[in-house]
Structure formats: C-alpha cells, structure tokens
PDB file of N, CA and C in Angstrom:
ATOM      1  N   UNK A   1      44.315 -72.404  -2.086  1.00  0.00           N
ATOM      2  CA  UNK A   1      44.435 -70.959  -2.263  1.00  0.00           C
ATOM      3  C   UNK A   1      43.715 -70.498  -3.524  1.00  0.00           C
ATOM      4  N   UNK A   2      43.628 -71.163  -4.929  1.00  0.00           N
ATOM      5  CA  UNK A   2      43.270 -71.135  -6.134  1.00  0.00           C
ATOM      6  C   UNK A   2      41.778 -70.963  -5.461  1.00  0.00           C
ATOM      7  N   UNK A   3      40.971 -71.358  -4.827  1.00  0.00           N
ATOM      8  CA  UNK A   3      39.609 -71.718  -4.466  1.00  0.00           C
ATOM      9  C   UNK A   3      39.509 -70.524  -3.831  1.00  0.00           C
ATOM     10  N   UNK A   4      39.869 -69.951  -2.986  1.00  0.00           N
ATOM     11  CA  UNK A   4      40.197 -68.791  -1.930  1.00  0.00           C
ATOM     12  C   UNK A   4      39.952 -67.504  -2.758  1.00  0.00           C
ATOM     13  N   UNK A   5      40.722 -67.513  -3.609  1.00  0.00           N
ATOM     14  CA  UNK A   5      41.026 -66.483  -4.858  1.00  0.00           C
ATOM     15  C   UNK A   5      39.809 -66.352  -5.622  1.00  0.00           C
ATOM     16  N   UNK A   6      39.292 -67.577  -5.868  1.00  0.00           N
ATOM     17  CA  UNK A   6      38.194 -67.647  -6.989  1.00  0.00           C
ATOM     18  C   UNK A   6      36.340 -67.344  -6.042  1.00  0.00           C
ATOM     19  N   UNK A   7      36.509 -67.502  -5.177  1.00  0.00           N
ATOM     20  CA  UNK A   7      35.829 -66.691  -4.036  1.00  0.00           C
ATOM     21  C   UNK A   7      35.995 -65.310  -3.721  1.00  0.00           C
ATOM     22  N   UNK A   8      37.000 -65.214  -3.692  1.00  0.00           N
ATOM     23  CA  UNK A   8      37.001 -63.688  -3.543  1.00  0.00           C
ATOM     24  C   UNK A   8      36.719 -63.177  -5.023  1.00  0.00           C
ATOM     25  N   UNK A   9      37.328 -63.023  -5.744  1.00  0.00           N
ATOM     26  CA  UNK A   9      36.847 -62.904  -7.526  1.00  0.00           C
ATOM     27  C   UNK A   9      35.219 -62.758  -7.165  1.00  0.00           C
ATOM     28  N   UNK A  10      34.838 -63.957  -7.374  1.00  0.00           N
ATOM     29  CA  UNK A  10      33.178 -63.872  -7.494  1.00  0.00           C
ATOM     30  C   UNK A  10      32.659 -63.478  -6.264  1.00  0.00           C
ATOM     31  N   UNK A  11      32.933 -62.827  -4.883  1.00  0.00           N
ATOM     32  CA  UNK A  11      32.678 -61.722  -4.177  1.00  0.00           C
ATOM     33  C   UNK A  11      32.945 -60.394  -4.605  1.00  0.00           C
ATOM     34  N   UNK A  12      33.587 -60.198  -5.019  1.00  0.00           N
ATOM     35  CA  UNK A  12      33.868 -58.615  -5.452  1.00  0.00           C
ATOM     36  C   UNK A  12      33.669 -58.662  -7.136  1.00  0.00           C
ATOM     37  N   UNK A  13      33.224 -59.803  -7.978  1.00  0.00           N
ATOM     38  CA  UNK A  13      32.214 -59.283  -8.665  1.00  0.00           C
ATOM     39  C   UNK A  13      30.612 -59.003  -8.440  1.00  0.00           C
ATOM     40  N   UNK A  14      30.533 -59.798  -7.133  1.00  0.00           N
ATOM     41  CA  UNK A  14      28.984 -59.695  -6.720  1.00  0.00           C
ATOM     42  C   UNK A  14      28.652 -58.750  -5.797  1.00  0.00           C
ATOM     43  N   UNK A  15      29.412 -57.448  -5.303  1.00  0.00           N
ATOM     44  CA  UNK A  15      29.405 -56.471  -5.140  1.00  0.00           C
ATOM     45  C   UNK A  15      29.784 -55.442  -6.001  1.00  0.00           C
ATOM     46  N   UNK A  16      30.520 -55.546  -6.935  1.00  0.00           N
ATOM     47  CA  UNK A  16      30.910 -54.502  -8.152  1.00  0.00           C
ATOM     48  C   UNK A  16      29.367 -55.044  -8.519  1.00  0.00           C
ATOM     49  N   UNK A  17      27.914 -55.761  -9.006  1.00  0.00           N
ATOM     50  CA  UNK A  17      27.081 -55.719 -10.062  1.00  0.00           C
ATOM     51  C   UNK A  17      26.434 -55.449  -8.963  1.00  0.00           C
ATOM     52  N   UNK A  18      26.228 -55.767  -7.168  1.00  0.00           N
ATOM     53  CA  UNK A  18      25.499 -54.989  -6.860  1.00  0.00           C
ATOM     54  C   UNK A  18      25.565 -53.328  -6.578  1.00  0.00           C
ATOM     55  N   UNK A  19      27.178 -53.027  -6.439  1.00  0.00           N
ATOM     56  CA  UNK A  19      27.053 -51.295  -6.381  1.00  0.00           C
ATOM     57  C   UNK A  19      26.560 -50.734  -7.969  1.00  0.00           C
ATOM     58  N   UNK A  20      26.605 -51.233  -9.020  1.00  0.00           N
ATOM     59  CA  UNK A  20      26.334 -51.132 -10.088  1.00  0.00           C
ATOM     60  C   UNK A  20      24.503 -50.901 -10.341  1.00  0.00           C
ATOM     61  N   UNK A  21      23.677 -51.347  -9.170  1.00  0.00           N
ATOM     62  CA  UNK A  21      22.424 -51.733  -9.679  1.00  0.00           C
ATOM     63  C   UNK A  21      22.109 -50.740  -8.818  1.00  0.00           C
ATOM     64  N   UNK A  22      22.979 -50.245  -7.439  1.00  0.00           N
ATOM     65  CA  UNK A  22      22.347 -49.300  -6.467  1.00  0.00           C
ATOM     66  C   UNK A  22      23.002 -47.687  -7.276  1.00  0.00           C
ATOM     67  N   UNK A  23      24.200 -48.329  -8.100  1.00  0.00           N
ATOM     68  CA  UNK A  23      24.144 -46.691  -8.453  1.00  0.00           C
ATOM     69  C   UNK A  23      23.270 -46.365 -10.023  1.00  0.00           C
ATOM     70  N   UNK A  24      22.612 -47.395 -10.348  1.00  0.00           N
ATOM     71  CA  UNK A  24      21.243 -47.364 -11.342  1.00  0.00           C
ATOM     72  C   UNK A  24      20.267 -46.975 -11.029  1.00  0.00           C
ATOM     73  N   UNK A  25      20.105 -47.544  -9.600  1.00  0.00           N
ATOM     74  CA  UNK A  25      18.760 -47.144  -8.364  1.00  0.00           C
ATOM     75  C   UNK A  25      19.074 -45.311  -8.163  1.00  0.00           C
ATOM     76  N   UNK A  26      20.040 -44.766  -7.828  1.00  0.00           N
ATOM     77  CA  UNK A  26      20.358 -44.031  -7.440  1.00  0.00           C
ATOM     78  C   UNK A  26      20.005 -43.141  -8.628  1.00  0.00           C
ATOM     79  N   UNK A  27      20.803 -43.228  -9.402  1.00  0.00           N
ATOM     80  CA  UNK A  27      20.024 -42.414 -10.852  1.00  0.00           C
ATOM     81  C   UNK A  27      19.312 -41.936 -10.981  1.00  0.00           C
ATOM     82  N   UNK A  28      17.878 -43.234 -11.280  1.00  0.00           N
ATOM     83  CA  UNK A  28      17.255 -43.107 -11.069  1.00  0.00           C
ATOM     84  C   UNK A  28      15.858 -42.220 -10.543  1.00  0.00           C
ATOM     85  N   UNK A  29      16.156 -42.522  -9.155  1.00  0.00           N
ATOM     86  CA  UNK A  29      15.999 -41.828  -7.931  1.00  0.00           C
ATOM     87  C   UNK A  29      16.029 -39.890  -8.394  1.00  0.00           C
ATOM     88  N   UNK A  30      17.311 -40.075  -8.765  1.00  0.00           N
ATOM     89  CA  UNK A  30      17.596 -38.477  -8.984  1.00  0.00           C
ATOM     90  C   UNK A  30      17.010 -38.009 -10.140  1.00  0.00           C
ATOM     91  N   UNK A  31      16.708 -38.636 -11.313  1.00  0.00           N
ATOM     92  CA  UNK A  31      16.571 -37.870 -12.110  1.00  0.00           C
ATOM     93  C   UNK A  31      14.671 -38.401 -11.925  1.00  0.00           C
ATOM     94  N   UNK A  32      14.031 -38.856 -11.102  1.00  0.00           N
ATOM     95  CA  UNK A  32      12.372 -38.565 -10.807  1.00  0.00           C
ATOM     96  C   UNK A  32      12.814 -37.663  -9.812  1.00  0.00           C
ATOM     97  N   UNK A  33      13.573 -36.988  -8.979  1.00  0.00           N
ATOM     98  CA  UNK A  33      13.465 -36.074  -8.184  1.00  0.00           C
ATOM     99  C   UNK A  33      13.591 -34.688  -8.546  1.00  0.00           C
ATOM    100  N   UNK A  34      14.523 -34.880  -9.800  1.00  0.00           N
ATOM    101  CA  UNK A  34      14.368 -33.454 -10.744  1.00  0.00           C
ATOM    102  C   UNK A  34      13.424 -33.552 -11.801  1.00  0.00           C
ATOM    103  N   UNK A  35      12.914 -33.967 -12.519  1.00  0.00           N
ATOM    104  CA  UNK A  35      11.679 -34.317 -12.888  1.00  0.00           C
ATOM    105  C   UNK A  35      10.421 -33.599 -11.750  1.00  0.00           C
ATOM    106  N   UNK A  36      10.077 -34.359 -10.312  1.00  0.00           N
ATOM    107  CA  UNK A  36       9.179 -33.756 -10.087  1.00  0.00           C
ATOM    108  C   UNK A  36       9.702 -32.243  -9.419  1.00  0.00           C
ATOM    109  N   UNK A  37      10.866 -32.127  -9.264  1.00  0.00           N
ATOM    110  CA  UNK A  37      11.152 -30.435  -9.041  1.00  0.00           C
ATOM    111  C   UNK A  37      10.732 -29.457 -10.046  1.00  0.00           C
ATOM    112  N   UNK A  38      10.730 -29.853 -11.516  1.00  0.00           N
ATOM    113  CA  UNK A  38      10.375 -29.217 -12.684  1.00  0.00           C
ATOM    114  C   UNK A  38       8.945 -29.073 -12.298  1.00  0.00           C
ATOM    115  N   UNK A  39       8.436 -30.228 -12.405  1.00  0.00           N
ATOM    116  CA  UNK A  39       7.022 -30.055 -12.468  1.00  0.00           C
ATOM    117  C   UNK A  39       6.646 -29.021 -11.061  1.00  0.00           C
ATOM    118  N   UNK A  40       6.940 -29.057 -10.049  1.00  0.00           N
ATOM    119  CA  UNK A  40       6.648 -28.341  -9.016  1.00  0.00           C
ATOM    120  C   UNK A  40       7.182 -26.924  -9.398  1.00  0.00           C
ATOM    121  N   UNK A  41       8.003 -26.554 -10.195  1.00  0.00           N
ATOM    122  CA  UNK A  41       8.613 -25.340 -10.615  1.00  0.00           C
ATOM    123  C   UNK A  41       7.657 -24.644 -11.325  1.00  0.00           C
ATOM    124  N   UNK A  42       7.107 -25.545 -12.312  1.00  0.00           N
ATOM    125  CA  UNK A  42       6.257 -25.195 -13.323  1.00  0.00           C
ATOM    126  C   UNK A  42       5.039 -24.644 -12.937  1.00  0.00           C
ATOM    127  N   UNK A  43       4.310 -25.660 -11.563  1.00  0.00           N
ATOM    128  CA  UNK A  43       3.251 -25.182 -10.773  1.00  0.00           C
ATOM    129  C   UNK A  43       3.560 -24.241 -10.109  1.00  0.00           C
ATOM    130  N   UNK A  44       4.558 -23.771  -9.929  1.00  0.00           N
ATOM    131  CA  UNK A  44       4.293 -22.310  -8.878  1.00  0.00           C
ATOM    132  C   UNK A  44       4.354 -21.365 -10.068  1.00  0.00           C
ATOM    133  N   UNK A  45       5.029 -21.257 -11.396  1.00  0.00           N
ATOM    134  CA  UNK A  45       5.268 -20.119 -11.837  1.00  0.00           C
ATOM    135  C   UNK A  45       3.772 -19.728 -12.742  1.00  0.00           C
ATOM    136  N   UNK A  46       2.912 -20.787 -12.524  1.00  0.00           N
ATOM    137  CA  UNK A  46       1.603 -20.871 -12.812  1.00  0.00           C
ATOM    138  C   UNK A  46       0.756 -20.467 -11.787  1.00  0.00           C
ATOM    139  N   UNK A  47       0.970 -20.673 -10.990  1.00  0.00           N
ATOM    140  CA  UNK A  47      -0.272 -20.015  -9.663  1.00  0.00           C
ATOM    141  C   UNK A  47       0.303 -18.860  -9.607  1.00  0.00           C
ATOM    142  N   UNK A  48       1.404 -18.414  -9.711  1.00  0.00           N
ATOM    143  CA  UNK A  48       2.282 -17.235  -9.749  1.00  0.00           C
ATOM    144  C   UNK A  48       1.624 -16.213 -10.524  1.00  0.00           C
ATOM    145  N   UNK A  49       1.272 -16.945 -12.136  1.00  0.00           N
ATOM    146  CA  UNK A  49       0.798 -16.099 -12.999  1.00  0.00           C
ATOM    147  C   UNK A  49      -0.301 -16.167 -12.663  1.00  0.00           C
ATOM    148  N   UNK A  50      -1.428 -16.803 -12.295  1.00  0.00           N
ATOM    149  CA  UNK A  50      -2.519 -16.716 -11.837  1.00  0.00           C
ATOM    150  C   UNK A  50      -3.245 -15.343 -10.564  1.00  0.00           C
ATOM    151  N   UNK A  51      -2.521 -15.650  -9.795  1.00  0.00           N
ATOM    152  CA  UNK A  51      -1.982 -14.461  -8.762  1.00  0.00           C
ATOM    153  C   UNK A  51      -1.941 -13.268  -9.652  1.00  0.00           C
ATOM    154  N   UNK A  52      -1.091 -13.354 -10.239  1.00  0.00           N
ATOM    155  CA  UNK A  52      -0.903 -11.799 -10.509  1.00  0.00           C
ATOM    156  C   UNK A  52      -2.012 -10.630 -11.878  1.00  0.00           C
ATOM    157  N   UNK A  53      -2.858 -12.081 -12.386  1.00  0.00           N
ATOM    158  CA  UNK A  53      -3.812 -12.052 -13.279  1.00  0.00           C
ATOM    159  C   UNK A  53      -4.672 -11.138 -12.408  1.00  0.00           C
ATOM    160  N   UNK A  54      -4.942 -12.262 -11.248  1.00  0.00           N
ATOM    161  CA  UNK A  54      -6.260 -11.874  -9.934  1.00  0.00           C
ATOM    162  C   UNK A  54      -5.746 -10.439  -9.776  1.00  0.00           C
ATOM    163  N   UNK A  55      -4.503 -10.679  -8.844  1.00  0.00           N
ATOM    164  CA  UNK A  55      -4.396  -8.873  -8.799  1.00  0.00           C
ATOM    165  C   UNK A  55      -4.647  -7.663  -9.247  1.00  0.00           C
ATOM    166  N   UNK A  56      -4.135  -8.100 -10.979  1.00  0.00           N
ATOM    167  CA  UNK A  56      -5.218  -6.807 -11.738  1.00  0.00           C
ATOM    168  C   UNK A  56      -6.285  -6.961 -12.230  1.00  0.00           C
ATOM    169  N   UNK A  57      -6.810  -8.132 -12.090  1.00  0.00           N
ATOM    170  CA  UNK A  57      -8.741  -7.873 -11.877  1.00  0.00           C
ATOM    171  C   UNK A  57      -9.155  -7.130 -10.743  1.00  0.00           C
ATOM    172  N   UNK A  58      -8.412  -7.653 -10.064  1.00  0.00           N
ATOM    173  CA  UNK A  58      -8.966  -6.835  -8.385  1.00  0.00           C
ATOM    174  C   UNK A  58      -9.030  -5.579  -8.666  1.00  0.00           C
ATOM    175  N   UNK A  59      -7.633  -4.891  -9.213  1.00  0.00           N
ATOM    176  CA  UNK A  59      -7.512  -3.240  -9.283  1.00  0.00           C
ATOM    177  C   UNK A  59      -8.525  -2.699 -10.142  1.00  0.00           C
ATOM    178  N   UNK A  60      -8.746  -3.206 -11.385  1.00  0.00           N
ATOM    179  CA  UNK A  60      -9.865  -3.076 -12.109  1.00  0.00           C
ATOM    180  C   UNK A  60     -10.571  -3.100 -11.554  1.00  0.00           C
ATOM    181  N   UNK A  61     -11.233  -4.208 -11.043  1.00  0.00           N
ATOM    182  CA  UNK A  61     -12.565  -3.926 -10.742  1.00  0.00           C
ATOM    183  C   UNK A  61     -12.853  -3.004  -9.215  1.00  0.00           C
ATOM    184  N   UNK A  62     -11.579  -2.822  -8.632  1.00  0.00           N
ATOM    185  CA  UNK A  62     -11.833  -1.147  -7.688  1.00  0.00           C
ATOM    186  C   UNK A  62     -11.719  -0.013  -8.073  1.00  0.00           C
ATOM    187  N   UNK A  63     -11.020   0.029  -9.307  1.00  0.00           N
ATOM    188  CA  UNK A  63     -11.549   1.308 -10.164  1.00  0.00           C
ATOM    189  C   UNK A  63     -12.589   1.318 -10.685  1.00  0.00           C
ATOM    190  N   UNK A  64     -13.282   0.438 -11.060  1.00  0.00           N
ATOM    191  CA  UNK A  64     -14.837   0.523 -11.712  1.00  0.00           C
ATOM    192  C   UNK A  64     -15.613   0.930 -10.586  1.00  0.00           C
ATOM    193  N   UNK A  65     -15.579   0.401  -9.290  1.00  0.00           N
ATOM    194  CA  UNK A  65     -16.372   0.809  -8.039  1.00  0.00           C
ATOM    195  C   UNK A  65     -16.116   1.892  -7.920  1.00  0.00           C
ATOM    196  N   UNK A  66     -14.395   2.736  -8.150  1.00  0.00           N
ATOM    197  CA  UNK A  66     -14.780   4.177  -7.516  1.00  0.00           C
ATOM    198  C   UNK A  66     -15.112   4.781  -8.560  1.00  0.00           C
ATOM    199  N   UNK A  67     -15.664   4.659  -9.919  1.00  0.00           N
ATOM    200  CA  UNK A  67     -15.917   5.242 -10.923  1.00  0.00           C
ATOM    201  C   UNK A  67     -17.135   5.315 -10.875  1.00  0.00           C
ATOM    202  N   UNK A  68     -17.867   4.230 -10.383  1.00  0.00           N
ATOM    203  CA  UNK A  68     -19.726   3.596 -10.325  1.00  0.00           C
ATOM    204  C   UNK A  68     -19.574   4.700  -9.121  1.00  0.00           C
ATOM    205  N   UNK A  69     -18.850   4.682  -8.294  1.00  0.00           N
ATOM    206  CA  UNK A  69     -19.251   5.644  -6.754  1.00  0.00           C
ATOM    207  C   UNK A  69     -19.700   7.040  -7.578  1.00  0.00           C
ATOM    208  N   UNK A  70     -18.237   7.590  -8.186  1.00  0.00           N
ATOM    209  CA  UNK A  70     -18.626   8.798  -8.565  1.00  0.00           C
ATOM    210  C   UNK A  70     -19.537   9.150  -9.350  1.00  0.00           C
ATOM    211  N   UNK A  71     -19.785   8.690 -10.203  1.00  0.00           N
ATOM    212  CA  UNK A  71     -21.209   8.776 -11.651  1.00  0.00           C
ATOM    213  C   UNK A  71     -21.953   8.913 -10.454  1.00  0.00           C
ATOM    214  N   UNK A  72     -22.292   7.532  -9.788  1.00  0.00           N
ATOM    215  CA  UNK A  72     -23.827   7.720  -8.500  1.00  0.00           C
ATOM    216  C   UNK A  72     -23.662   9.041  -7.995  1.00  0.00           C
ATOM    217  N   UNK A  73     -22.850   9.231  -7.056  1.00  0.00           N
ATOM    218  CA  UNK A  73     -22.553  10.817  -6.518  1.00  0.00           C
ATOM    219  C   UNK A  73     -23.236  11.824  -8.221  1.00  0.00           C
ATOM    220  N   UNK A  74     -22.756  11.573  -9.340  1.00  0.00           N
ATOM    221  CA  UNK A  74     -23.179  13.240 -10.065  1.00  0.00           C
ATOM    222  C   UNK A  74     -24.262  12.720  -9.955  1.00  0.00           C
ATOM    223  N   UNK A  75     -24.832  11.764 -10.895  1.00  0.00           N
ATOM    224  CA  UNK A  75     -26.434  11.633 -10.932  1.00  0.00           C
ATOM    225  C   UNK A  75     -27.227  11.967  -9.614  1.00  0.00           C
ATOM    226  N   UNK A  76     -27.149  11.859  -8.670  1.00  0.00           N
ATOM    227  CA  UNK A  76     -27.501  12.005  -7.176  1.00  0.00           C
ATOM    228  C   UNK A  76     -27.930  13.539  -7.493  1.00  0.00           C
ATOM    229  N   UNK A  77     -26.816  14.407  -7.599  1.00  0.00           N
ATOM    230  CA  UNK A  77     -26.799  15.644  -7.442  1.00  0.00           C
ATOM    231  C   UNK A  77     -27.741  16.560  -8.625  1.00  0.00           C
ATOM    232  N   UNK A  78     -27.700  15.741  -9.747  1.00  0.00           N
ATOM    233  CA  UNK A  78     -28.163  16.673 -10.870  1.00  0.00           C
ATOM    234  C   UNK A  78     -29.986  16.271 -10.545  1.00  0.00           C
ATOM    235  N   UNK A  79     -30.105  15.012 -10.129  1.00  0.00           N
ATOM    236  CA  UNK A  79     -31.183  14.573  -9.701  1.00  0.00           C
ATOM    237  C   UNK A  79     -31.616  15.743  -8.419  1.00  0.00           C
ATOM    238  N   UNK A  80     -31.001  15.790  -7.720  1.00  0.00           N
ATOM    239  CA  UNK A  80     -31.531  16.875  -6.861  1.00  0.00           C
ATOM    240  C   UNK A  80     -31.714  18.650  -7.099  1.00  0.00           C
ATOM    241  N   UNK A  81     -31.146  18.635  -8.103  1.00  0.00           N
ATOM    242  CA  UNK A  81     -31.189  19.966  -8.642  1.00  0.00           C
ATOM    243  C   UNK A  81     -32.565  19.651  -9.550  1.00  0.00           C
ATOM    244  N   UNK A  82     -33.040  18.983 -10.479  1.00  0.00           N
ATOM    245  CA  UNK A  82     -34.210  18.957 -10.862  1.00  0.00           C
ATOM    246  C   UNK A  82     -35.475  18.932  -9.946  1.00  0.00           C
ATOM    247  N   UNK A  83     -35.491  18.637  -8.837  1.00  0.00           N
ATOM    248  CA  UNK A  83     -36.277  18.609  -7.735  1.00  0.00           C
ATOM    249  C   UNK A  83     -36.497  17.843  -7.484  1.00  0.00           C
ATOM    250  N   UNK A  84     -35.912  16.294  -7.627  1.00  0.00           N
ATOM    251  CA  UNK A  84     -36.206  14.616  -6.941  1.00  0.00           C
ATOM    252  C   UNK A  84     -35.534  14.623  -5.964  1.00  0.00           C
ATOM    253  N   UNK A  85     -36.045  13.558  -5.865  1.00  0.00           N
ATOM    254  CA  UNK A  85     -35.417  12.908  -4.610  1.00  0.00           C
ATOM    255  C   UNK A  85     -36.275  12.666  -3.859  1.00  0.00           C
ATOM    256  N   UNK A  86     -35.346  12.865  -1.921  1.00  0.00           N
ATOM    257  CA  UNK A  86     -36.403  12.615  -0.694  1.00  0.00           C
ATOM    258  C   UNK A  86     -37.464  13.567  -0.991  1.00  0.00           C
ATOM    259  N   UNK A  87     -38.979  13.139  -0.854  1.00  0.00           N
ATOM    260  CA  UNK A  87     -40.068  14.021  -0.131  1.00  0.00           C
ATOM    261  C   UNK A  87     -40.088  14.454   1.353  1.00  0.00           C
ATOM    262  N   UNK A  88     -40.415  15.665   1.752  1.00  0.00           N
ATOM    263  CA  UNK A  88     -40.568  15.839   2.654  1.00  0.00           C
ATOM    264  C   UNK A  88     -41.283  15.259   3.818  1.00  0.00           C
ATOM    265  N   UNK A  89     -41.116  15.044   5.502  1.00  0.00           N
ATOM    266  CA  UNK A  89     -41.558  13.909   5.926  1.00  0.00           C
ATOM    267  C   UNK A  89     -43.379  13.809   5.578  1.00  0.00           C
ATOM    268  N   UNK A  90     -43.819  12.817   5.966  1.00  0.00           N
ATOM    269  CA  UNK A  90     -45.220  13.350   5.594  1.00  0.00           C
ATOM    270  C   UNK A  90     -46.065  13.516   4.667  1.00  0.00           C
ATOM    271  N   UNK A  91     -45.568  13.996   3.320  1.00  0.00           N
ATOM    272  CA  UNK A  91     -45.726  14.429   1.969  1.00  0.00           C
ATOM    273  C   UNK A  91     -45.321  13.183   1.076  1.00  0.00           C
ATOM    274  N   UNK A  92     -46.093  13.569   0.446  1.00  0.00           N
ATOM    275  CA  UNK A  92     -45.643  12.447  -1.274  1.00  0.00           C
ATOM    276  C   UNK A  92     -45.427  13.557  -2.113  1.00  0.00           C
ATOM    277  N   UNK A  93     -44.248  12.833  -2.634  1.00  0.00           N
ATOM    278  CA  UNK A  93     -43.647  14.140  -3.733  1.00  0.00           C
ATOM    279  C   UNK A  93     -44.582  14.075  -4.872  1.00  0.00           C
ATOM    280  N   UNK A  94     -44.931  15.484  -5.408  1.00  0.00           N
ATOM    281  CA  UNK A  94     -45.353  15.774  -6.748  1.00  0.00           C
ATOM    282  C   UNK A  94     -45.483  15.158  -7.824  1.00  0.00           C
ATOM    283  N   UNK A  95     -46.363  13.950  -8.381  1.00  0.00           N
ATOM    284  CA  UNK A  95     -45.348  13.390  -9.198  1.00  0.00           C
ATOM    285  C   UNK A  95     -45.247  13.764 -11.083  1.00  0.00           C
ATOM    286  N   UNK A  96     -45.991  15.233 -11.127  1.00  0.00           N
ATOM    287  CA  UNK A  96     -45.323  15.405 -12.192  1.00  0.00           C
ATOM    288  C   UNK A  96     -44.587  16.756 -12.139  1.00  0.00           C
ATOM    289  N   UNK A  97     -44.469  17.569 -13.165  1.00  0.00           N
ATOM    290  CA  UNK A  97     -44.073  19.160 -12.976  1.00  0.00           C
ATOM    291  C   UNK A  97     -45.123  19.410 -13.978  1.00  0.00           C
ATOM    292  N   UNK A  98     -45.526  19.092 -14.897  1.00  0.00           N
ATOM    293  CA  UNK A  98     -46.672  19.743 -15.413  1.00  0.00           C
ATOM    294  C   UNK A  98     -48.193  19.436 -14.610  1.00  0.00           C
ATOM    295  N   UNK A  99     -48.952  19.899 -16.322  1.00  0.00           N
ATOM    296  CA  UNK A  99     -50.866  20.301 -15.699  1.00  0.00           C
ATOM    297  C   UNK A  99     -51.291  18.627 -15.806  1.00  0.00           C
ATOM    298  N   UNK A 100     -51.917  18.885 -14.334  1.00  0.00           N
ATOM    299  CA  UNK A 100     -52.611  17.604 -14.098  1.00  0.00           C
ATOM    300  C   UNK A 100     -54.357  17.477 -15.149  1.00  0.00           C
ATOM    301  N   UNK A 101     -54.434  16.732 -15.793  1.00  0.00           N
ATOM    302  CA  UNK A 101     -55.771  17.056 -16.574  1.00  0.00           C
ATOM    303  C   UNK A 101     -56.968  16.201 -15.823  1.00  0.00           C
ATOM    304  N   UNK A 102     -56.686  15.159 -14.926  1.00  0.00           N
ATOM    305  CA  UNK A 102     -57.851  14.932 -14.222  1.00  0.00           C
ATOM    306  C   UNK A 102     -57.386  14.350 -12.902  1.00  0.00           C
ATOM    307  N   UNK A 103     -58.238  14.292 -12.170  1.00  0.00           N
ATOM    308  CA  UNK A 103     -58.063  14.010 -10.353  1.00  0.00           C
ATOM    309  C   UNK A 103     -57.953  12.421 -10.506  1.00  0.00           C
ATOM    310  N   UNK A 104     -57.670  12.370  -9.122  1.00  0.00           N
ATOM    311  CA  UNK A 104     -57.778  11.190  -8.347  1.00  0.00           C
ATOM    312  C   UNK A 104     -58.976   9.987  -8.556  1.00  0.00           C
ATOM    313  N   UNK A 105     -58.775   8.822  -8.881  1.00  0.00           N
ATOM    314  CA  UNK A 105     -60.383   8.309  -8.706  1.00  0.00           C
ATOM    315  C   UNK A 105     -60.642   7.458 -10.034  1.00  0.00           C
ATOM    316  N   UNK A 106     -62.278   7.509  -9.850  1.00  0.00           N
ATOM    317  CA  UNK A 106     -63.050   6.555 -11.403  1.00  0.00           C
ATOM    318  C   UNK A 106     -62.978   7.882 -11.908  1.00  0.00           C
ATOM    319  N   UNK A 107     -63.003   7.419 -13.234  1.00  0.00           N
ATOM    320  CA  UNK A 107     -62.621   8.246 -14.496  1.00  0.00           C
ATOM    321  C   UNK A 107     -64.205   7.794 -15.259  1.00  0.00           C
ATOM    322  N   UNK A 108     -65.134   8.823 -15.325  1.00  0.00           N
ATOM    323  CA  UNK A 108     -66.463   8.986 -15.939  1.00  0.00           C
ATOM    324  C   UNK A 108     -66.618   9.322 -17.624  1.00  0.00           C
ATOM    325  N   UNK A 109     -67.033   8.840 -18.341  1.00  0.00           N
ATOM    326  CA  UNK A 109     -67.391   9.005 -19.810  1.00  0.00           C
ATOM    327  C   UNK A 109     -68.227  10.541 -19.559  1.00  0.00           C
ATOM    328  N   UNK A 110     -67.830  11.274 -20.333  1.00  0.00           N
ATOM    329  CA  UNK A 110     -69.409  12.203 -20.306  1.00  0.00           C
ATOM    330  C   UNK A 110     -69.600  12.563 -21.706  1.00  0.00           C
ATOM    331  N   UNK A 111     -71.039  12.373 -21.799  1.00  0.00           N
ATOM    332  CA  UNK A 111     -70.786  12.696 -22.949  1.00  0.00           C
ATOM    333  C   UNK A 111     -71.870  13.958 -23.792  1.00  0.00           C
ATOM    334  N   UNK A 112     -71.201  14.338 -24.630  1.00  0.00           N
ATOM    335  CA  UNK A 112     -71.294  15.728 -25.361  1.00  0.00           C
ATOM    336  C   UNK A 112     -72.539  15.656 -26.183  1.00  0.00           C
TER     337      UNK A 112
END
C-alpha cells in the first residue's frame, strides 16, 4: 500500500508541475495576444489618423479647384471685355490695338 501511495504522490505531483507549465503556456499565450491587440490597436488609430489627414487635403485641395475655377471664370471675362479671345471664324484676330509701323514681309534698309 506504502508503494501505491508513493505512486500516486508522484502522479499527482507530475500533473500538479504539468498543469503548472500549461498554465505558464497559457500566460503566456495571453499576454502575446494582448500585446499583439495593442499593437493592432495602435495600427488602426494610425491609419485612422492618416485617413482623416487625407480627408482634409482632399477638402483643401477642392477648395483650391473651386477657387482656380472661379479666378479662370473672372480672368475669362475681363479678358473678353478687352477684346481677346475667340477670333471670328475665318479671321485672325488683330494682334495689336495700336499703329502698325511696317507690313508684312522682308524688312528693306533704305537709306537717306
């Protein structure tokens, strides 16, 4: 019976050091699983901020477009009030508003 006893003893110490090593394993286990939850936490609240960086570049830079729209629109207009723009079909526009001092062509020395 003494032998019986001393078997069982060193069975249920050799399960008490192995639940001992699985609840080390287990630990373990958990604390790399919160570990990489952090790190995965960390990466979203970073693409997160990233995101929301982009977003107001985006808005910016569609207010600069409707700002570039409108300037183009005045210049357009004040340009057409000076008399540019399209020529008529056919025609080449004018290209100065003042006096033309010589024509088309070779340009002759003459001399005085």
């Amino acid at each position: 019976q003494k032998e019986e006893i001393l078997k069982i003893k060193e069975n249920i110490l050799d399960l008490s050091q192995k639940q001992n090593e699985q609840k080390a394993g287990i630990e373990r286990l958990i604390n790399s699983s919160n570990n990489e939850k952090k790190e995965l936490e960390d990466l979203y609240q970073e693409k997160k901020a990233v995101l929301e960086e982009t977003k107001k570049d985006k808005n910016a830079l569609m207010e600069m477009e409707r700002q570039l729209t409108a300037k183009e629109k005045e210049i357009k207009k004040k340009l057409e009030r000076y008399g540019y723009g399209n020529a008529p079909e056919g025609k080449f526009a004018w290209p100065t508003s003042g006096i033309l001092t010589s024509g088309f062509g070779y340009r002759q020395k003459t001399r005085f």
